[in-house]
Protein backbone atom coordinates (compact mmCIF):
# COMPACT_ATOMS: atom_id res chain seq x y z
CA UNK A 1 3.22 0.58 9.83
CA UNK A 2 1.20 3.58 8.19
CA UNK A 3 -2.17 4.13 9.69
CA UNK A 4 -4.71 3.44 7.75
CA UNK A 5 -7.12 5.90 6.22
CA UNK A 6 -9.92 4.51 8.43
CA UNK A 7 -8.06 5.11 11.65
CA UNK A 8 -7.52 8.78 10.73
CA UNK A 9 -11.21 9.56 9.86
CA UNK A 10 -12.30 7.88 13.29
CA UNK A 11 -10.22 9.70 15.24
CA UNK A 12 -12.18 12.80 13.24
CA UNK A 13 -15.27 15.37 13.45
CA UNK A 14 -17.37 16.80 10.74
CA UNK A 15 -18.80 20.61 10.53
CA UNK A 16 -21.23 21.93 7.80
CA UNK A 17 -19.64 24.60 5.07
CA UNK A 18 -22.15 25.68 2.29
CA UNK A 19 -24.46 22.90 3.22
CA UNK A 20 -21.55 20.53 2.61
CA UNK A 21 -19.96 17.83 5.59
CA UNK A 22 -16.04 18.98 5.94
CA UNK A 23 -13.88 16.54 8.03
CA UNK A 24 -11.54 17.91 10.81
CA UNK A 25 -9.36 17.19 13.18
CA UNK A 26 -8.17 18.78 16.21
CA UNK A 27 -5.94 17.12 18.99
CA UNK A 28 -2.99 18.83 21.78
CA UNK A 29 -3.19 20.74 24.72
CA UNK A 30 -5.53 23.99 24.96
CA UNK A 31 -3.29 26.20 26.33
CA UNK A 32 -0.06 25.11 23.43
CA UNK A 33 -0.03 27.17 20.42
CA UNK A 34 -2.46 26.80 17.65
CA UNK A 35 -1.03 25.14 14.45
CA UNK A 36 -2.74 24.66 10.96
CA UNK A 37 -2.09 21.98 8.58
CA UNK A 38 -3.74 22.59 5.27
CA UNK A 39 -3.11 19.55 2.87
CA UNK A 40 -2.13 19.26 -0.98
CA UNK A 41 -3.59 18.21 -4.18
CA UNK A 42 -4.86 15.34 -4.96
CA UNK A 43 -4.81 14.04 -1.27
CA UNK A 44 -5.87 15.43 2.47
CA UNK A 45 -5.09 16.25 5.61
CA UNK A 46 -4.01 12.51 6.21
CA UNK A 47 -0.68 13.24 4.74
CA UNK A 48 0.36 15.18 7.70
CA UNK A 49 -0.03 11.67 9.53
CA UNK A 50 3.85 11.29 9.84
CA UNK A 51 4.68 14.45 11.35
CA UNK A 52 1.52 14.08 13.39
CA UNK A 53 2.80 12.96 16.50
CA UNK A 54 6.08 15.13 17.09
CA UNK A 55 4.22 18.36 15.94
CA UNK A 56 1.71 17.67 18.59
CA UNK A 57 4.39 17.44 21.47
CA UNK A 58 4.07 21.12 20.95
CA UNK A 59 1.27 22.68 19.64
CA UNK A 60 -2.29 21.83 19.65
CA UNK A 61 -3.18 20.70 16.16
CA UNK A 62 -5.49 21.80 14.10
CA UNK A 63 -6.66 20.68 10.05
CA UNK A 64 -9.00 19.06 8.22
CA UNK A 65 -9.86 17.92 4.45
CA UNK A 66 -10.51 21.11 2.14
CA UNK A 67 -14.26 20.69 -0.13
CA UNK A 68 -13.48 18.20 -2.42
CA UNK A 69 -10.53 16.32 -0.72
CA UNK A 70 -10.36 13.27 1.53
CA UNK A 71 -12.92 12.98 3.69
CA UNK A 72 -15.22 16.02 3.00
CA UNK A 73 -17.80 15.78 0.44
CA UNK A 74 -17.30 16.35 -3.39
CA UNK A 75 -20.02 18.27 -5.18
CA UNK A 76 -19.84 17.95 -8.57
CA UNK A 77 -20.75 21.20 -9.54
CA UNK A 78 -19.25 23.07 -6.85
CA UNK A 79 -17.01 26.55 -7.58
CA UNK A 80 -13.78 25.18 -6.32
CA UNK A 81 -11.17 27.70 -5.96
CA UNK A 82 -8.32 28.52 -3.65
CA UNK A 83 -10.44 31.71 -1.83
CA UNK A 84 -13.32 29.70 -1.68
CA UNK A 85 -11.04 27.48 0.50
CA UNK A 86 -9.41 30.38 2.36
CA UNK A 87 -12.76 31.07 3.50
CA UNK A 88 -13.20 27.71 4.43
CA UNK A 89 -10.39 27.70 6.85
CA UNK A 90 -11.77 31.27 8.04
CA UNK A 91 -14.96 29.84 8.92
CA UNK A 92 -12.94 26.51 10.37
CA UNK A 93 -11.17 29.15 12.96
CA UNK A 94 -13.65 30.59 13.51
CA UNK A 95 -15.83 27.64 14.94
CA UNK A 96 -12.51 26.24 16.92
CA UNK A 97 -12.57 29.92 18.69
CA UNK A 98 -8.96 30.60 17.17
CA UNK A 99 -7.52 33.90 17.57
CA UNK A 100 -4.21 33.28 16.87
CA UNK A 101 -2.52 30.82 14.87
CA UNK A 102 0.46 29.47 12.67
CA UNK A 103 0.38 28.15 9.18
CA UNK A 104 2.14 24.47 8.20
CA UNK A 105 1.07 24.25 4.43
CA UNK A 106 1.68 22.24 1.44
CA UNK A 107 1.34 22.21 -2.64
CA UNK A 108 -2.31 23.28 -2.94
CA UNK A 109 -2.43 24.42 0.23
CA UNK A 110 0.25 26.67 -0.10
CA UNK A 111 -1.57 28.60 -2.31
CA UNK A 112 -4.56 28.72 0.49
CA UNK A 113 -1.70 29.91 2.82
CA UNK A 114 -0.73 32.67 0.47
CA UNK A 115 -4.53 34.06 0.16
CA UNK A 116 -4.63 33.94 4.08
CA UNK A 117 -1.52 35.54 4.56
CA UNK A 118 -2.82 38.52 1.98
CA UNK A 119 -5.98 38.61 3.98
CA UNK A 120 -4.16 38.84 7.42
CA UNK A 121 -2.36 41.98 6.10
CA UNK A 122 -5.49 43.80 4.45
CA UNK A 123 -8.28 43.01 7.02
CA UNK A 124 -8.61 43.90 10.80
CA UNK A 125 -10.87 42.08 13.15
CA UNK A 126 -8.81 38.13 11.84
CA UNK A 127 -7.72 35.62 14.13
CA UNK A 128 -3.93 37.07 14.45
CA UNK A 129 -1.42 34.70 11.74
CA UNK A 130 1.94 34.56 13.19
CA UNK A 131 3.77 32.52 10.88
CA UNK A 132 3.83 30.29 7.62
CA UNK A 133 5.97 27.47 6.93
CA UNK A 134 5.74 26.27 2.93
CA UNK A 135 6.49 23.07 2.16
CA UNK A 136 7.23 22.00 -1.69
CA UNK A 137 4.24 23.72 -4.00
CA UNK A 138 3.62 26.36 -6.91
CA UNK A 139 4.46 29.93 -4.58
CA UNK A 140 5.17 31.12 -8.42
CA UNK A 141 3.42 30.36 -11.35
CA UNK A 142 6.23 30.82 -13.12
CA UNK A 143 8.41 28.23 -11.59
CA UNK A 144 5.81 25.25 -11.60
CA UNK A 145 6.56 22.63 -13.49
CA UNK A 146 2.92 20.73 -14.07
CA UNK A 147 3.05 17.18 -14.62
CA UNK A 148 1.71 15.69 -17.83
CA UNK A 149 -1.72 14.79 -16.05
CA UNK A 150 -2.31 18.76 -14.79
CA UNK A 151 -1.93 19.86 -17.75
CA UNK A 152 -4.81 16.97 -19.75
CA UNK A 153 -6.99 17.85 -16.59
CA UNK A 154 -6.55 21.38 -17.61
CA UNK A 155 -7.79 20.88 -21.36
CA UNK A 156 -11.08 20.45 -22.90
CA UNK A 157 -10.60 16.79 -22.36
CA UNK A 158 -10.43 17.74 -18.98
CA UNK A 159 -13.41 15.57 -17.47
CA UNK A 160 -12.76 12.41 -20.02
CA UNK A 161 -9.38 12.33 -18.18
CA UNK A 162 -10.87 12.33 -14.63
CA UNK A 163 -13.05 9.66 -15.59
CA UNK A 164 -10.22 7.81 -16.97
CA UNK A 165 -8.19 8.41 -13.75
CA UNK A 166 -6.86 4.68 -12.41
CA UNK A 167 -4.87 4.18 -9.57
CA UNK A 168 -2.02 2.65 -11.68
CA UNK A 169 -1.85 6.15 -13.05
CA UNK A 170 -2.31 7.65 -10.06
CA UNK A 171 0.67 5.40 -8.50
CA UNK A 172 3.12 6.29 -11.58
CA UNK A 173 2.55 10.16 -11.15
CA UNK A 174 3.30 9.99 -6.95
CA UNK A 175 5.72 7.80 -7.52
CA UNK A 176 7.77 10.19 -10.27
CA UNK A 177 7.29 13.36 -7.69
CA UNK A 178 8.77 11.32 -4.44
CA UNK A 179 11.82 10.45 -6.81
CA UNK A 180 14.00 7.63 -6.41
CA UNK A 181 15.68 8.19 -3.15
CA UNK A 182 12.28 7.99 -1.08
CA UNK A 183 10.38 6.38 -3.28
CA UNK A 184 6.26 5.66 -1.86
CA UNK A 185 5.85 2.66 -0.51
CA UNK A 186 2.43 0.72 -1.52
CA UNK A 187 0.64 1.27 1.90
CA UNK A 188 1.16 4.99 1.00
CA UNK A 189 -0.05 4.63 -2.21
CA UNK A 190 -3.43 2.35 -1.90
CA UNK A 191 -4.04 5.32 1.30
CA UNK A 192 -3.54 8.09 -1.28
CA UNK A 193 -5.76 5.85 -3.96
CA UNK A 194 -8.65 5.45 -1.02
CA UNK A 195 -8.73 8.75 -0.03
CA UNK A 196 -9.02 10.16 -3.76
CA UNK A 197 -11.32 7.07 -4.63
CA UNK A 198 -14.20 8.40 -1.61
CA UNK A 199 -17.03 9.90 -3.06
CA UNK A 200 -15.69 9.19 -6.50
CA UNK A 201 -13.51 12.16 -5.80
CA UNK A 202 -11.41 11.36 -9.05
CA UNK A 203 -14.31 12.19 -11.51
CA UNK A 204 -13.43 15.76 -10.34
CA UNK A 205 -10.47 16.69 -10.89
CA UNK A 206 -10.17 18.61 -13.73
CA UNK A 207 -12.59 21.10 -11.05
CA UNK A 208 -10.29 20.86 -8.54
CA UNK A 209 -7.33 21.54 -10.70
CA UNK A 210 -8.16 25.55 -11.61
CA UNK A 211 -6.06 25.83 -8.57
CA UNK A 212 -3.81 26.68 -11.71
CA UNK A 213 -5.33 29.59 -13.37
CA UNK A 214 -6.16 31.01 -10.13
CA UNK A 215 -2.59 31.01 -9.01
CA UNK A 216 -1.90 32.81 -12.80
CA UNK A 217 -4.93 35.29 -12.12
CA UNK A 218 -3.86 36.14 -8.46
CA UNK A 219 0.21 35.95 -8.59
CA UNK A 220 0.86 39.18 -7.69
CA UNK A 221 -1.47 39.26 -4.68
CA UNK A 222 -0.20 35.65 -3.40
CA UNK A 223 3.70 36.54 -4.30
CA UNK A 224 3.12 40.22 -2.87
CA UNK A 225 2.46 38.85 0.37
CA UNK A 226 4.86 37.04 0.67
CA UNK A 227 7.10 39.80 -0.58
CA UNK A 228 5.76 42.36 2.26
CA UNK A 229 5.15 40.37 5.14
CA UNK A 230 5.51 41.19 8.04
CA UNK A 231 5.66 37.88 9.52
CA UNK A 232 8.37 35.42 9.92
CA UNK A 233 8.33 32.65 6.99
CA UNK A 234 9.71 29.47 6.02
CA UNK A 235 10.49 27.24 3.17
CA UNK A 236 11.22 23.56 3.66
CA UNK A 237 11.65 21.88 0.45
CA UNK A 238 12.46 18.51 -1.22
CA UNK A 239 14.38 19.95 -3.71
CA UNK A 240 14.79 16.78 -6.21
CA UNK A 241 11.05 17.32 -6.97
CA UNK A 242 9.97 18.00 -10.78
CA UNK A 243 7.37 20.13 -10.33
CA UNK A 244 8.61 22.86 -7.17
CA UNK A 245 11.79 22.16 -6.59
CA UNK A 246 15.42 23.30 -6.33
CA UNK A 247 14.30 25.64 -9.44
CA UNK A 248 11.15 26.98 -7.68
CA UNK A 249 13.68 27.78 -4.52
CA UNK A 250 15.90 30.12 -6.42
CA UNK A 251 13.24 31.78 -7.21
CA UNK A 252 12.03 31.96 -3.93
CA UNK A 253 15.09 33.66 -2.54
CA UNK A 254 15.02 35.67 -5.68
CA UNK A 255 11.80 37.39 -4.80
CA UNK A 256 11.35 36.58 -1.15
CA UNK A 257 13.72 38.95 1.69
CA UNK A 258 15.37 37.45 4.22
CA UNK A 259 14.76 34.24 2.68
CA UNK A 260 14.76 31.32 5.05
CA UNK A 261 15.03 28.15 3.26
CA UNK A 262 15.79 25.08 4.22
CA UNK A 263 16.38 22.06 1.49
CA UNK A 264 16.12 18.26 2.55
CA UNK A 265 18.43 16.09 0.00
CA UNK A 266 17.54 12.99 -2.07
CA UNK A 267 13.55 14.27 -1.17
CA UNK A 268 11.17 15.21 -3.40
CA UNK A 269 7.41 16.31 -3.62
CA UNK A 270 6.14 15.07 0.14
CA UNK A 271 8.86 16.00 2.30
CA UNK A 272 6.42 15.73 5.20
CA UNK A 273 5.82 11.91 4.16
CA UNK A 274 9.12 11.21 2.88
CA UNK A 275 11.39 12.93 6.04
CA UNK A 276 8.69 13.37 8.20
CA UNK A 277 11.72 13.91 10.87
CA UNK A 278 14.06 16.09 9.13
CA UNK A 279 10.98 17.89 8.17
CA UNK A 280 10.09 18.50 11.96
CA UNK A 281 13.37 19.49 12.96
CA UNK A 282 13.67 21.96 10.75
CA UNK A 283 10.15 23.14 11.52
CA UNK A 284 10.99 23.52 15.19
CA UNK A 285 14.24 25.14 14.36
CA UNK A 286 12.52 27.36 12.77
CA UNK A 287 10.29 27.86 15.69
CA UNK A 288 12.41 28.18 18.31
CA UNK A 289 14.32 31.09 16.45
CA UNK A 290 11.19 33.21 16.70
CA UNK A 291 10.58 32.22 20.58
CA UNK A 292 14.31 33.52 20.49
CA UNK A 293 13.70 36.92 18.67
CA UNK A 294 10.30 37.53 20.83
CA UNK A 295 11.28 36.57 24.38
């Protein structure tokens, strides 16, 4: 059975960002290597719930529920970009004494990931990034495929649609992205309904979504970094989803050396809720080859 939304914000903390409450959570052994989980659009941290438990068998866990997701609160006239929550997860690292880390990202968040890895490159004195592993999101503007409700959000009628926003709606739109092999069950659903519904969180999200003009405005900063690091990288991807898909991963080994992709059939958008296993294998796969290369 899923765990309910409830369970994961008791088993939670909160910290103060811009005179805003942030939820986090932090479990695993102190001496196992740091990982970071940053979460999607339109959901939170609570969709790592799945991989949760095998992740944690070897590294000490760390995420929590970017301003204006989940758990955290939802100003209503807050500046909500992707640096804005880079240096939320700066400050976030800085308060859990990191100094150094690896990146597990997702959708929005891989956009967060991107800024961070820039940063890493550009600025002495961070908490050290070792690696990034993408799962299914816009790395290139160019390649994402928005979804009929992005795309309203993103128009003058913008705020009329967020206070139109239903969970029926809501439901049809996850349920189109998982695809038909893995489709959401309704435990998954009414969690990803709750966790939009707190605070009213739906009457902003035509704020929260100029996560797509900032990806436009800063594409060759986010895709340079990728492009130059000097990190090791991953890709896992569902690659039957419409919006970053098979399509967005040819253009990910297009632009990206040394590619290292790995694509999970029949799964779509939420790889990490739809195959939470195959997702972890590959993950520690992927791991394991850079204990390999640095041992």
């Amino acid at each position: 059975m899923t765990q309910s939304t409830d369970a994961w914000k008791a088993q939670g903390n909160e910290f103060i960002y811009r005179g805003h409450k942030i939820f986090w959570r932090e479990e695993g052994r102190s001496d196992a290597p740091v990982l970071l989980l940053i979460h999607g659009f339109p959901t939170a941290s609570w969709d790592w719930l799945h991989v949760w438990p095998d992740l944690l068998k070897r590294y000490r866990l760390l995420t929590l529920d970017m301003i204006g997701f989940g758990f955290s609160d939802k100003p209503r006239n807050y500046p909500y970009s992707i640096l804005d929550q880079a240096d939320l997860f700066d400050h976030f690292l800085a308060l859990r004494d990191i100094d150094e880390f690896h990146i597990l990202a997702h959708d929005y968040g891989d956009s967060v990931a991107q800024e961070m890895l820039a940063r890493d490159s550009e600025r002495a004195g961070r908490p050290k990034l070792q690696s990034v592993c993408f799962l299914n999101g816009g790395l290139f503007p160019e390649t994402h495929r928005r979804v009929r409700i992005q795309s309203l959000l993103l128009s003058p009628i913008g705020p009329l649609v967020s206070l139109l926003t239903t969970k029926k709606k809501i439901s049809q739109n996850m349920s189109a992205v998982f695809g038909k092999s893995y489709p959401p069950d309704t435990e998954t659903l009414d969690s990803m309904w709750d966790l939009l519904r707190e605070q009213h969180g739906e009457r902003i999200m035509h704020r929260l979504i100029n996560y797509i003009p900032d990806r436009i405005e800063h594409r060759e900063r986010w895709v340079g970094a990728l492009q130059r690091a000097d990190i090791p990288l991953k890709l896992i991807v569902g690659p039957i989803d419409p919006i970053s898909g098979h399509h967005m991963v040819e253009r990910y080994r297009e632009l990206v050396p040394h590619a290292d992709v790995s694509e999970l059939p029949g799964v779509g958008h939420y790889p990490q809720v739809q195959a939470p296993k195959a997702v972890t294998g590959c993950y520690f796969a992927f791991r394991d080859r850079l204990a390999t290369v640095c041992s």
